[in-house]
Protein backbone atom coordinates (compact mmCIF):
# COMPACT_ATOMS: atom_id res chain seq x y z
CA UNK A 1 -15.76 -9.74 -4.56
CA UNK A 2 -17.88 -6.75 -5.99
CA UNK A 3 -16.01 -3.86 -7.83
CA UNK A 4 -17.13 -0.79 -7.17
CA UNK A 5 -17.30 2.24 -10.00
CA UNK A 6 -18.80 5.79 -9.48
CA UNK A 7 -19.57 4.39 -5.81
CA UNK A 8 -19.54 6.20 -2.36
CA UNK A 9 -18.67 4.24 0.32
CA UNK A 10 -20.30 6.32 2.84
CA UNK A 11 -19.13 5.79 7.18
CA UNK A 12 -21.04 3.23 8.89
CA UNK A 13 -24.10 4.25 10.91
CA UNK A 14 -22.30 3.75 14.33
CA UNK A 15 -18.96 5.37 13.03
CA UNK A 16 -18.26 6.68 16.67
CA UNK A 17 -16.14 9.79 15.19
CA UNK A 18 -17.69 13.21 14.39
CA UNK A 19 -14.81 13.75 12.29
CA UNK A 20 -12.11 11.64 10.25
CA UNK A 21 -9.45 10.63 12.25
CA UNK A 22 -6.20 9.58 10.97
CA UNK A 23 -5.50 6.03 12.21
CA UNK A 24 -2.16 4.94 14.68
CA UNK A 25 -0.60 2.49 15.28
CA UNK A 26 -1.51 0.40 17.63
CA UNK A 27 1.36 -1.17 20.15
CA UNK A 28 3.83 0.02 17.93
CA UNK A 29 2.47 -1.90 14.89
CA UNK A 30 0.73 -0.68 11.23
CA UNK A 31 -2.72 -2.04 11.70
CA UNK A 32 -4.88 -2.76 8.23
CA UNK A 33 -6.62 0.96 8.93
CA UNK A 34 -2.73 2.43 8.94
CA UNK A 35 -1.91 0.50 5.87
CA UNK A 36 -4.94 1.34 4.20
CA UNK A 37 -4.84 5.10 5.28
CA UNK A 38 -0.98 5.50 3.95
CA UNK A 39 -2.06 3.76 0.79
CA UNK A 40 -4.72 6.15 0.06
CA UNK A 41 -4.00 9.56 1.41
CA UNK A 42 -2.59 11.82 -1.13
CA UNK A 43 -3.17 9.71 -3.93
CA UNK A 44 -6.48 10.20 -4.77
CA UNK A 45 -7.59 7.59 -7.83
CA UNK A 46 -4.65 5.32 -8.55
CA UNK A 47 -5.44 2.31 -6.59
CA UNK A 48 -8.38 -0.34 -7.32
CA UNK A 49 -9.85 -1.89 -4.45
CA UNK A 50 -8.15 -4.80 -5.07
CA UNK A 51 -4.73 -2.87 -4.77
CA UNK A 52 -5.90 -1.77 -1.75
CA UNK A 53 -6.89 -4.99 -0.42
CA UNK A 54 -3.85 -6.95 -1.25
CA UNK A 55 -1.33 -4.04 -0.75
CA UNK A 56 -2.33 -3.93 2.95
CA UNK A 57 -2.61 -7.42 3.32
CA UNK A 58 1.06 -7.98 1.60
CA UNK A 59 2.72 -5.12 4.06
CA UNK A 60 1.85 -6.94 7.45
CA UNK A 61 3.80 -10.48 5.83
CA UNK A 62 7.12 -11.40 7.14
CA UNK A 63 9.85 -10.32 4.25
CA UNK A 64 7.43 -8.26 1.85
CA UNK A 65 9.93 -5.82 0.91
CA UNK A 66 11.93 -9.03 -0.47
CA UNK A 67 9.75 -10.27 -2.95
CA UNK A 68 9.98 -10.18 -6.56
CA UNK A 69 7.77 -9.04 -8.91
CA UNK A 70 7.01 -12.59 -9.74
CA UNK A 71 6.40 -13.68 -6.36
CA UNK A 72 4.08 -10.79 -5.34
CA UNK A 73 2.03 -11.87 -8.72
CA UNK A 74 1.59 -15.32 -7.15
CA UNK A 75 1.07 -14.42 -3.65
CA UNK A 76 -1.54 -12.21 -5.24
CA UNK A 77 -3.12 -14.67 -7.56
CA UNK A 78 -3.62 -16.69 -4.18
CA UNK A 79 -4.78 -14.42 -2.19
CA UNK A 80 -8.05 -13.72 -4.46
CA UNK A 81 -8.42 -17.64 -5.08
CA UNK A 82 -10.13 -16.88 -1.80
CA UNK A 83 -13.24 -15.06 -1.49
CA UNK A 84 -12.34 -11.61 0.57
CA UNK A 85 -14.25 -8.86 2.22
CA UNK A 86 -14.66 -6.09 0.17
CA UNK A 87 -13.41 -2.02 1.76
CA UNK A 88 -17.21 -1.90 3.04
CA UNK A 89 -15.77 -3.19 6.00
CA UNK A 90 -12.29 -1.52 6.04
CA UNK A 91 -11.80 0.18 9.40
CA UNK A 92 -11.16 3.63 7.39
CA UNK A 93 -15.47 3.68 6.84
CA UNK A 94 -16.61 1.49 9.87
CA UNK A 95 -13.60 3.58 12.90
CA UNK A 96 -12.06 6.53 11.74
CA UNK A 97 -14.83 8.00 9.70
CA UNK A 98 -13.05 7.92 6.21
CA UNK A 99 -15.74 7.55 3.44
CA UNK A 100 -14.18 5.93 0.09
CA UNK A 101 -15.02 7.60 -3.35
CA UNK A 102 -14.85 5.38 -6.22
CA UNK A 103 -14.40 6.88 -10.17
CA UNK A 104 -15.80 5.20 -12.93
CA UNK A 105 -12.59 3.12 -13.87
CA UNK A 106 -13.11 1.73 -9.88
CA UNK A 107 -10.38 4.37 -8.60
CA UNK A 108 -10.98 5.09 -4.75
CA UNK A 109 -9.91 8.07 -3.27
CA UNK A 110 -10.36 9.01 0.50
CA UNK A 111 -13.26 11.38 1.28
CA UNK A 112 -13.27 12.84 5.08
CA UNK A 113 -16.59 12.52 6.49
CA UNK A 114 -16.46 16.28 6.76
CA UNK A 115 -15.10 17.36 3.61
CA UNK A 116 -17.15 18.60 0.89
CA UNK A 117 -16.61 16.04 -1.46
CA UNK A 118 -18.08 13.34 0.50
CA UNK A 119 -21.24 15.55 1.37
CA UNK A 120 -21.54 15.97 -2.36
CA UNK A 121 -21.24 12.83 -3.17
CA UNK A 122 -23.66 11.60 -0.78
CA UNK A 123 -26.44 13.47 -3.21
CA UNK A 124 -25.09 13.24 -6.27
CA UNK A 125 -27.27 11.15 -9.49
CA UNK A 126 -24.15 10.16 -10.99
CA UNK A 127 -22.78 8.46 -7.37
CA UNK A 128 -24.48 5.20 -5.89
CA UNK A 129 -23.76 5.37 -2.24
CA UNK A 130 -23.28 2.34 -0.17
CA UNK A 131 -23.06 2.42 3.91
CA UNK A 132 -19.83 0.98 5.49
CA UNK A 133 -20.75 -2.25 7.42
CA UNK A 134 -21.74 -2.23 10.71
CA UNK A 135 -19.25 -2.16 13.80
CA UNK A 136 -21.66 -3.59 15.89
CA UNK A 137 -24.05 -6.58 15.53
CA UNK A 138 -27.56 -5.31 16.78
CA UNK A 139 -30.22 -4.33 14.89
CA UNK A 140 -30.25 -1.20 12.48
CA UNK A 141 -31.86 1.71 14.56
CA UNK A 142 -31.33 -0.59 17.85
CA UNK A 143 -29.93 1.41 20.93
CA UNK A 144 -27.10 -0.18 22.23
């Protein structure tokens, strides 16, 4: 999995909101764009991607509140034996048009589509900006 530092990960190019949009539940249950959402929002820079990633992965097992410390370690050593997407395709980019800021130490912080921040840091030298995956499979540019 790539880390990302000093990174924008800017919405997809067929994000179908104007505007973020805080993600619901769906069917009364915490989907991976809730989990991800409450992990981030109001705490800008504390979490690495792979907190993120493993956080919101841990929270939709069966008895993750009754884990140790120990066990989470090992559940989390196995989950990255695997190889795992990386938050270029979270929902939070790709749905609810969320772009994720990354610092320098690989930090991410939400950045609403239409804040300020992210339309800085779509232009800034310092950033590199990367588009959120695709929702859809057709061809860049391709009507659908």
């Amino acid at each position: 999995m790539v880390d990302y530092f000093s990174t924008l990960i800017a919405v997809s190019d067929d994000c179908p909101v104007e505007r973020s949009v805080v993600p619901a539940p769906h069917n009364g249950r915490k989907t991976v764009a809730v989990l991800q959402h409450e992990l981030l929002a109001g705490r800008p820079y504390e979490l690495t991607q792979e907190d993120v990633l493993f956080r919101s992965w841990l929270m939709r097992q069966p008895g993750c509140e009754d884990r140790t410390d120990d066990e989470v370690a090992a559940l989390r050593d196995t989950f990255f034996a695997k190889s795992q997407a990386c938050l270029r395709a979270s929902p939070l980019p790709k749905k609810y048009g969320f772009g994720l800021l990354f610092d320098a130490e690989g930090r991410v912080a939400l950045c609403p589509m239409e804040s300020e921040d992210y339309r800085a840091g779509l232009h800034r030298e310092d950033v590199k900006v990367l588009k959120a995956m695709r929702s859809s499979r057709g061809r860049p540019g391709a009507s659908r």
